[in-house]
Protein backbone atom coordinates (compact mmCIF):
# COMPACT_ATOMS: atom_id res chain seq x y z
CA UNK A 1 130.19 85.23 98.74
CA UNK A 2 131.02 84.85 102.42
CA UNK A 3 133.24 81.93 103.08
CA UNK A 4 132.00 81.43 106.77
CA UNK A 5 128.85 81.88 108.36
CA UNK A 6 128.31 84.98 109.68
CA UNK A 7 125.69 86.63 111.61
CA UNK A 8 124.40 90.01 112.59
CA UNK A 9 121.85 91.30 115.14
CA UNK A 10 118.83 93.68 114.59
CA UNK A 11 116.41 94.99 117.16
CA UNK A 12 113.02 93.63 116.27
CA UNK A 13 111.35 96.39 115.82
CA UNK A 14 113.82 97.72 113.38
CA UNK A 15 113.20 94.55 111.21
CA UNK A 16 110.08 94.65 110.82
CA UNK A 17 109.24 98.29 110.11
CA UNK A 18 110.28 100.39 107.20
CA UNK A 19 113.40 102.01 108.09
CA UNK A 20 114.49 99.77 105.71
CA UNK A 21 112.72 99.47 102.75
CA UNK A 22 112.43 98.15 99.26
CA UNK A 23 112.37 101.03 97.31
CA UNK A 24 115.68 102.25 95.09
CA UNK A 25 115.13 105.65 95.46
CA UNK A 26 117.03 108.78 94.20
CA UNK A 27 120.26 109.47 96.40
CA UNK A 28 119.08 112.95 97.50
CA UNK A 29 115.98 112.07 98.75
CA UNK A 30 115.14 112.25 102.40
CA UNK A 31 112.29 110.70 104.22
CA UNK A 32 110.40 110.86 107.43
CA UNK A 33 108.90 107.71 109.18
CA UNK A 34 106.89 107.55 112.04
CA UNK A 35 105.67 104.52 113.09
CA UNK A 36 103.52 104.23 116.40
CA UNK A 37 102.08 100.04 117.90
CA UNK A 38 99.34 101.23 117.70
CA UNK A 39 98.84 101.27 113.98
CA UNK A 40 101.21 98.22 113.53
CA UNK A 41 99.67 95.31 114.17
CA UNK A 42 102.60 92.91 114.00
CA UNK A 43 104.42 94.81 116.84
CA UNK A 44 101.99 94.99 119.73
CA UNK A 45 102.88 92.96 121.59
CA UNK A 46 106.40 94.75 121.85
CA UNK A 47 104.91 97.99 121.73
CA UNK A 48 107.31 99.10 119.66
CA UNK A 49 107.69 102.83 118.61
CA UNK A 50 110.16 103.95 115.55
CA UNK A 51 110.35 107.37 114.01
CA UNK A 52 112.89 108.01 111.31
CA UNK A 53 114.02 111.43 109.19
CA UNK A 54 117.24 111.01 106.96
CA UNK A 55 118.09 109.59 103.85
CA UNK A 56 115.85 106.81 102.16
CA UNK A 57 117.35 103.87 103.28
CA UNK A 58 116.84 100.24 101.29
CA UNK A 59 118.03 96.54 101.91
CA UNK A 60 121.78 97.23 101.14
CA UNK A 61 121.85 99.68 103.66
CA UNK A 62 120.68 97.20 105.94
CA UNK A 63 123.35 94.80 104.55
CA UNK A 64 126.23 97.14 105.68
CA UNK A 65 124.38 98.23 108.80
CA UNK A 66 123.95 94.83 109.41
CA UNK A 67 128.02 93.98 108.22
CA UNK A 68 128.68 96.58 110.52
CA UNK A 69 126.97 95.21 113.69
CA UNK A 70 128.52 91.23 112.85
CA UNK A 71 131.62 92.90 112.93
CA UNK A 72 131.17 94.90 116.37
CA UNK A 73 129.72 91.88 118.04
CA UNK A 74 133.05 89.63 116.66
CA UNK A 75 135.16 92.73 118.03
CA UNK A 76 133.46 93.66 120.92
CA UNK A 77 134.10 97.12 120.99
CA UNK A 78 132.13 100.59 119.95
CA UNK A 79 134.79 101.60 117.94
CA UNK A 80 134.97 99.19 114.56
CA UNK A 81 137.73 98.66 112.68
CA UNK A 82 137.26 97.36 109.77
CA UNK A 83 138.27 97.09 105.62
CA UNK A 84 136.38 98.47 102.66
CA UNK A 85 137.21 95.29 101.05
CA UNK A 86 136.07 92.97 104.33
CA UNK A 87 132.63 95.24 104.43
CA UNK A 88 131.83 94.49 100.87
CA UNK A 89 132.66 90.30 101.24
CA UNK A 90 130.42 90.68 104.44
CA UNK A 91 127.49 92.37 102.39
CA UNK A 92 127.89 89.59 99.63
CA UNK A 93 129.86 91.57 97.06
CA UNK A 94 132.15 89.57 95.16
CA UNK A 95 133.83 92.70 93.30
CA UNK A 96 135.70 95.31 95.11
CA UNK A 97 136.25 97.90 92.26
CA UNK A 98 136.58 101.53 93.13
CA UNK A 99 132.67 102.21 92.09
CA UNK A 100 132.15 99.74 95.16
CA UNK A 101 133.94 101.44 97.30
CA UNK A 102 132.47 104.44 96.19
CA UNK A 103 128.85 103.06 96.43
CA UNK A 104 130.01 102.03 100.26
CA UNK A 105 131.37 105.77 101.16
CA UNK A 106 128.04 107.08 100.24
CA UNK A 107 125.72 104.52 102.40
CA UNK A 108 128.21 105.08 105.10
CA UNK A 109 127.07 108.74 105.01
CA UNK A 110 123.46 107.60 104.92
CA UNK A 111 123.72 105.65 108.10
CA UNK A 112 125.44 108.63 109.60
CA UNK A 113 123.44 111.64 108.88
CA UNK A 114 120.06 109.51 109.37
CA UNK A 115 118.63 109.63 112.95
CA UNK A 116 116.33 107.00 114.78
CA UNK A 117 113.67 107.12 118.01
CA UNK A 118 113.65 103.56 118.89
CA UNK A 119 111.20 102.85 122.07
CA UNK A 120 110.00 99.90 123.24
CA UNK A 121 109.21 98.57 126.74
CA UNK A 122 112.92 98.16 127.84
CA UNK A 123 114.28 100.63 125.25
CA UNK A 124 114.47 104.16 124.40
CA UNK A 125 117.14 105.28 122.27
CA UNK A 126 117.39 108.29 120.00
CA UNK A 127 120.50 109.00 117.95
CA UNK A 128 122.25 107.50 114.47
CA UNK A 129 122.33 104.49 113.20
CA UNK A 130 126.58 104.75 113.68
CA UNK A 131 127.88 107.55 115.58
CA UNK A 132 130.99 108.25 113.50
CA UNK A 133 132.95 107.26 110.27
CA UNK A 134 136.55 107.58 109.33
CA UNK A 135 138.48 106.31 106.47
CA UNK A 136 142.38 105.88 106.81
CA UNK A 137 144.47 107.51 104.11
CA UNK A 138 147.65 104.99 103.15
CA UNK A 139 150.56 106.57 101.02
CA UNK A 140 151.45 104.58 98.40
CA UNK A 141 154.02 105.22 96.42
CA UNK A 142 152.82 108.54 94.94
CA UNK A 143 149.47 107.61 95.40
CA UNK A 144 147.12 108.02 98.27
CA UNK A 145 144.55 105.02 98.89
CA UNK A 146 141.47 104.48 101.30
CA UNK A 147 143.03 102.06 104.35
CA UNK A 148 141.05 101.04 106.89
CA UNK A 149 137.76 102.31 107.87
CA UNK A 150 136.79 103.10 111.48
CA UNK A 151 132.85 103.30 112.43
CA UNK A 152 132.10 104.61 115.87
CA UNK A 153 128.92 102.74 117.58
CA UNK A 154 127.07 104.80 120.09
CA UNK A 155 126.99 102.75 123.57
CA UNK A 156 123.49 103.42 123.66
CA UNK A 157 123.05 102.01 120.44
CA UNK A 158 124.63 98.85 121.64
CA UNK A 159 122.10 98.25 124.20
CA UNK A 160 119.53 97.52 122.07
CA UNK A 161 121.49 94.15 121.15
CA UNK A 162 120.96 92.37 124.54
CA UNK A 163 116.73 92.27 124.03
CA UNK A 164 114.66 91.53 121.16
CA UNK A 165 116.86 91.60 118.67
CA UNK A 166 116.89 88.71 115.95
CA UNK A 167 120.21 86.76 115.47
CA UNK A 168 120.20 86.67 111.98
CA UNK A 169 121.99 84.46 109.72
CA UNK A 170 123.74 87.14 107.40
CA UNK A 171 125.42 84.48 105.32
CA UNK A 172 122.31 83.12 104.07
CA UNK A 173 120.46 86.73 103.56
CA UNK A 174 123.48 87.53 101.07
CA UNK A 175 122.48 84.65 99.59
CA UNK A 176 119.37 85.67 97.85
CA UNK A 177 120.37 87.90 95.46
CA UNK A 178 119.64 91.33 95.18
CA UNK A 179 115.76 91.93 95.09
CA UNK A 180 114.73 94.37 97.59
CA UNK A 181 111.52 92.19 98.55
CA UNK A 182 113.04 89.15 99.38
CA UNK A 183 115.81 90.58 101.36
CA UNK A 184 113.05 92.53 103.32
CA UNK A 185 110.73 89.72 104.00
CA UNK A 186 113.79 87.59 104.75
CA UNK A 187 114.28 89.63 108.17
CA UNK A 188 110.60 90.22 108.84
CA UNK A 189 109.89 86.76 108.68
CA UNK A 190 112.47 85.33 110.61
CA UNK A 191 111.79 87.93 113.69
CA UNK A 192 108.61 85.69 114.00
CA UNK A 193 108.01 82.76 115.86
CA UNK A 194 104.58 82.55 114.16
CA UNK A 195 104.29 84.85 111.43
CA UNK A 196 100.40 86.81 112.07
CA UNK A 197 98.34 86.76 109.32
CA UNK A 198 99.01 90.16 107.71
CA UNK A 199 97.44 92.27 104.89
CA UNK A 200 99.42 92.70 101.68
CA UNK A 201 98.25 96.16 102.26
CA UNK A 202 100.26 96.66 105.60
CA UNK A 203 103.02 94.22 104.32
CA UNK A 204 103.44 96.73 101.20
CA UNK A 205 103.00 99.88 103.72
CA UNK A 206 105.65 98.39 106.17
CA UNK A 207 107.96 97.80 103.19
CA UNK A 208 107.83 101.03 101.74
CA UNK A 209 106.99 99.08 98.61
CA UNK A 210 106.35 101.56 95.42
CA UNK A 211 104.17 98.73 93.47
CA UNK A 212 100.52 99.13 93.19
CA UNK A 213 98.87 96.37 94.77
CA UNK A 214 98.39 94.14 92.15
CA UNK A 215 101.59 94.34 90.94
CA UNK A 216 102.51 94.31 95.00
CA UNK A 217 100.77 90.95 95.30
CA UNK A 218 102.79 88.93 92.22
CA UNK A 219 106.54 90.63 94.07
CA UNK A 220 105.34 89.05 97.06
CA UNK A 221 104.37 85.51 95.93
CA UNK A 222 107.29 85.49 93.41
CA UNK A 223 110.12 86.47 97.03
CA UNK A 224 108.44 83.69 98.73
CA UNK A 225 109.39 81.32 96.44
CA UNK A 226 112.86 82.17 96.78
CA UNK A 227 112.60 82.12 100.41
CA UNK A 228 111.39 78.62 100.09
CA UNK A 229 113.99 77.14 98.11
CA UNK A 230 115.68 74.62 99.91
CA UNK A 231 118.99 77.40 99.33
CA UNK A 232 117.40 79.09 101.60
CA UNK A 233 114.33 77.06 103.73
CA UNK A 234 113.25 80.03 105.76
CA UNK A 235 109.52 79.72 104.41
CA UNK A 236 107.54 76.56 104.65
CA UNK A 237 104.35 77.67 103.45
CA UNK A 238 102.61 80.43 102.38
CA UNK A 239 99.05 81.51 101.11
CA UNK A 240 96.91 84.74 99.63
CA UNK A 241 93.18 84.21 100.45
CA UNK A 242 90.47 85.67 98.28
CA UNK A 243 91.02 88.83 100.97
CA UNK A 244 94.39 89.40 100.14
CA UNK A 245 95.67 88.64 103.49
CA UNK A 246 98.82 86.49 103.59
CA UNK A 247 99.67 83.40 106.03
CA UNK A 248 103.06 82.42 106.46
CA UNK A 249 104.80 79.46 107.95
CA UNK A 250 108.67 79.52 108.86
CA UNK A 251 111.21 77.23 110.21
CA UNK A 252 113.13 77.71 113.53
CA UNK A 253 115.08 81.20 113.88
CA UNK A 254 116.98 82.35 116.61
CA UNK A 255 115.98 85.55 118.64
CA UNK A 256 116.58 87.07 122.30
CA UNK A 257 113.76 87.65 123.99
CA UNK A 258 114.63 88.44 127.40
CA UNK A 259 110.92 88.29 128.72
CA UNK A 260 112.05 86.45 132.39
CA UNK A 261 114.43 88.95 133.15
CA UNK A 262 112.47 91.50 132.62
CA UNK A 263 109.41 90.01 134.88
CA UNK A 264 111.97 89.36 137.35
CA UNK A 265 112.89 93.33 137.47
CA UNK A 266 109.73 94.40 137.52
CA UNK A 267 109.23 92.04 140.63
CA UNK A 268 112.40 93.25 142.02
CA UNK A 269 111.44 96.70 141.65
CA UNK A 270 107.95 96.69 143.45
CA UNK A 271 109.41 94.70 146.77
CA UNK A 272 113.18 95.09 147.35
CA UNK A 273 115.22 97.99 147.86
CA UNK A 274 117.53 99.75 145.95
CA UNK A 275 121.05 97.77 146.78
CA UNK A 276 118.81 94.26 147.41
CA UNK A 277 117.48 95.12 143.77
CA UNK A 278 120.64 95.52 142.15
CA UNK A 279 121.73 91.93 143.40
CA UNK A 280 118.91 90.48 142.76
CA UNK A 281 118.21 92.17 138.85
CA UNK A 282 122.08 90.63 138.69
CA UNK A 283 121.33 87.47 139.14
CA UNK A 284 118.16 87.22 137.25
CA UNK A 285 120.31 88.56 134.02
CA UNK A 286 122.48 86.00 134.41
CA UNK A 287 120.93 83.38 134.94
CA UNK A 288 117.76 84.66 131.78
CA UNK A 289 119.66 85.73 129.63
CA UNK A 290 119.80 83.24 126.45
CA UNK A 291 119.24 82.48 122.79
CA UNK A 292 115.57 81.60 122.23
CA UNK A 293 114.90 79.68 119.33
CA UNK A 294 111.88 80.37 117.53
């Protein structure tokens, strides 16, 4: 368990969609994912577009993605530094056995031979999820151990942290335990500031979900609960009508949403010229860009 709060970031889009799903699937499988706003409901109004091909990735690959970003944005740099033994605390792994670190090597791999298109109005990136991994070998004694591990963030990548991105609270996700559902719904939930009533068919299509609906529908109410325990207090409410289409109510969590700035470019764009429009977008970044709590 982590000892201090810590939190990560995670475009919106990325959240909410299933690049990372709920399914435990076999280690040599490979998936493709391509997700358009048109056919997502929930995203529209970001117009978000995400297409995926790699290995399956599940909810503790988003844990270590997700250890990996807290620990860029502490460090402030592309290239992480970073122990085997610090990635597992951040992910909520109390042992650190050699199987661990195994199990981390592998899903280290994942992330790096997987590759996203991420597009939304102010993004496009296409590329992995890290650029690069390298693991330190330490002599000791006649031995030779794992040291330090290095993870290489593209600078493209890292632009996708200053807009819609959800500031999420990583100590309390680590939390809950290790069913795939409710660490899912734990980030798609909290990217809303009002959660749309959605269709446990969509909800079970966006998280890859391998349960047949029925079966679909009890996961769902029984992850809720959890997520309403006053441990955690991210859900308020919830309800299945006789349609199955669920309603959910949340409490306040923290995303950037730059939508000012970006009004204030467009603006910029249509009347000033190009070195006016520089000074101008400059100021309007500074002076928009914030935390908004939702």
């Amino acid at each position: 368990m982590c000892k201090e709060d810590i939190y990560s970031k995670i475009p919106l889009g990325l959240a909410r969609s299933a690049l990372f799903g709920t399914s435990m699937a076999v280690k040599s499988e490979r998936v493709e994912i391509h997700l358009e706003d048109t056919s997502l409901a929930v995203q529209n109004l970001r117009a978000t577009k995400v297409s995926y091909t790699g290995p399956v990735l599940n909810q503790h690959h988003s844990l270590l993605w997700q250890s990996i970003i807290s620990a860029y944005v502490e460090q402030k740099t592309d290239t992480v530094e970073i122990s085997g033994n610090e990635l597992l605390r951040r992910m909520g792994n109390k042992s650190t056995c050699s199987q661990m670190h195994s199990r981390l090597v592998n899903m280290l791999r994942d992330l790096r031979s997987g590759e996203i298109s991420y597009q939304t109005a102010t993004h496009d990136y296409i590329g992995g999820l890290v650029s690069g991994v390298k693991i330190a070998r330490v002599n000791v004694g006649t031995r030779v151990r794992k040291g330090n591990i290095t993870i290489t963030i593209n600078n493209e990548l890292s632009k996708l942290f200053d807009d819609e991105v959800l500031v999420n609270d990583l100590t309390r996700k680590v939390s809950l335990g290790n069913n795939q559902l409710v660490l899912w719904l734990h980030d798609f939930i909290a990217t809303h500031k009002v959660v749309p009533p959605i269709s446990l068919l969509e909800l079970k299509r966006l998280a890859r979900s391998g349960f047949e609906l029925k079966k679909f529908k009890f996961e769902v109410k029984r992850a809720l609960v959890v997520l309403s325990a006053p441990k955690c207090g991210l859900v308020t409410g919830f309800s299945i009508n006789k349609h199955n289409v669920l309603s959910v109510s949340k409490s306040r969590t923290n995303v950037v949403i730059l939508d000012q700035f970006r009004a204030a470019k467009a603006s910029g764009d249509a009347s000033a010229s190009s070195e006016k429009k520089g000074s101008v977008l400059a100021r309007h970044q500074r002076a928009m860009r914030a935390k908004v709590a939702l």
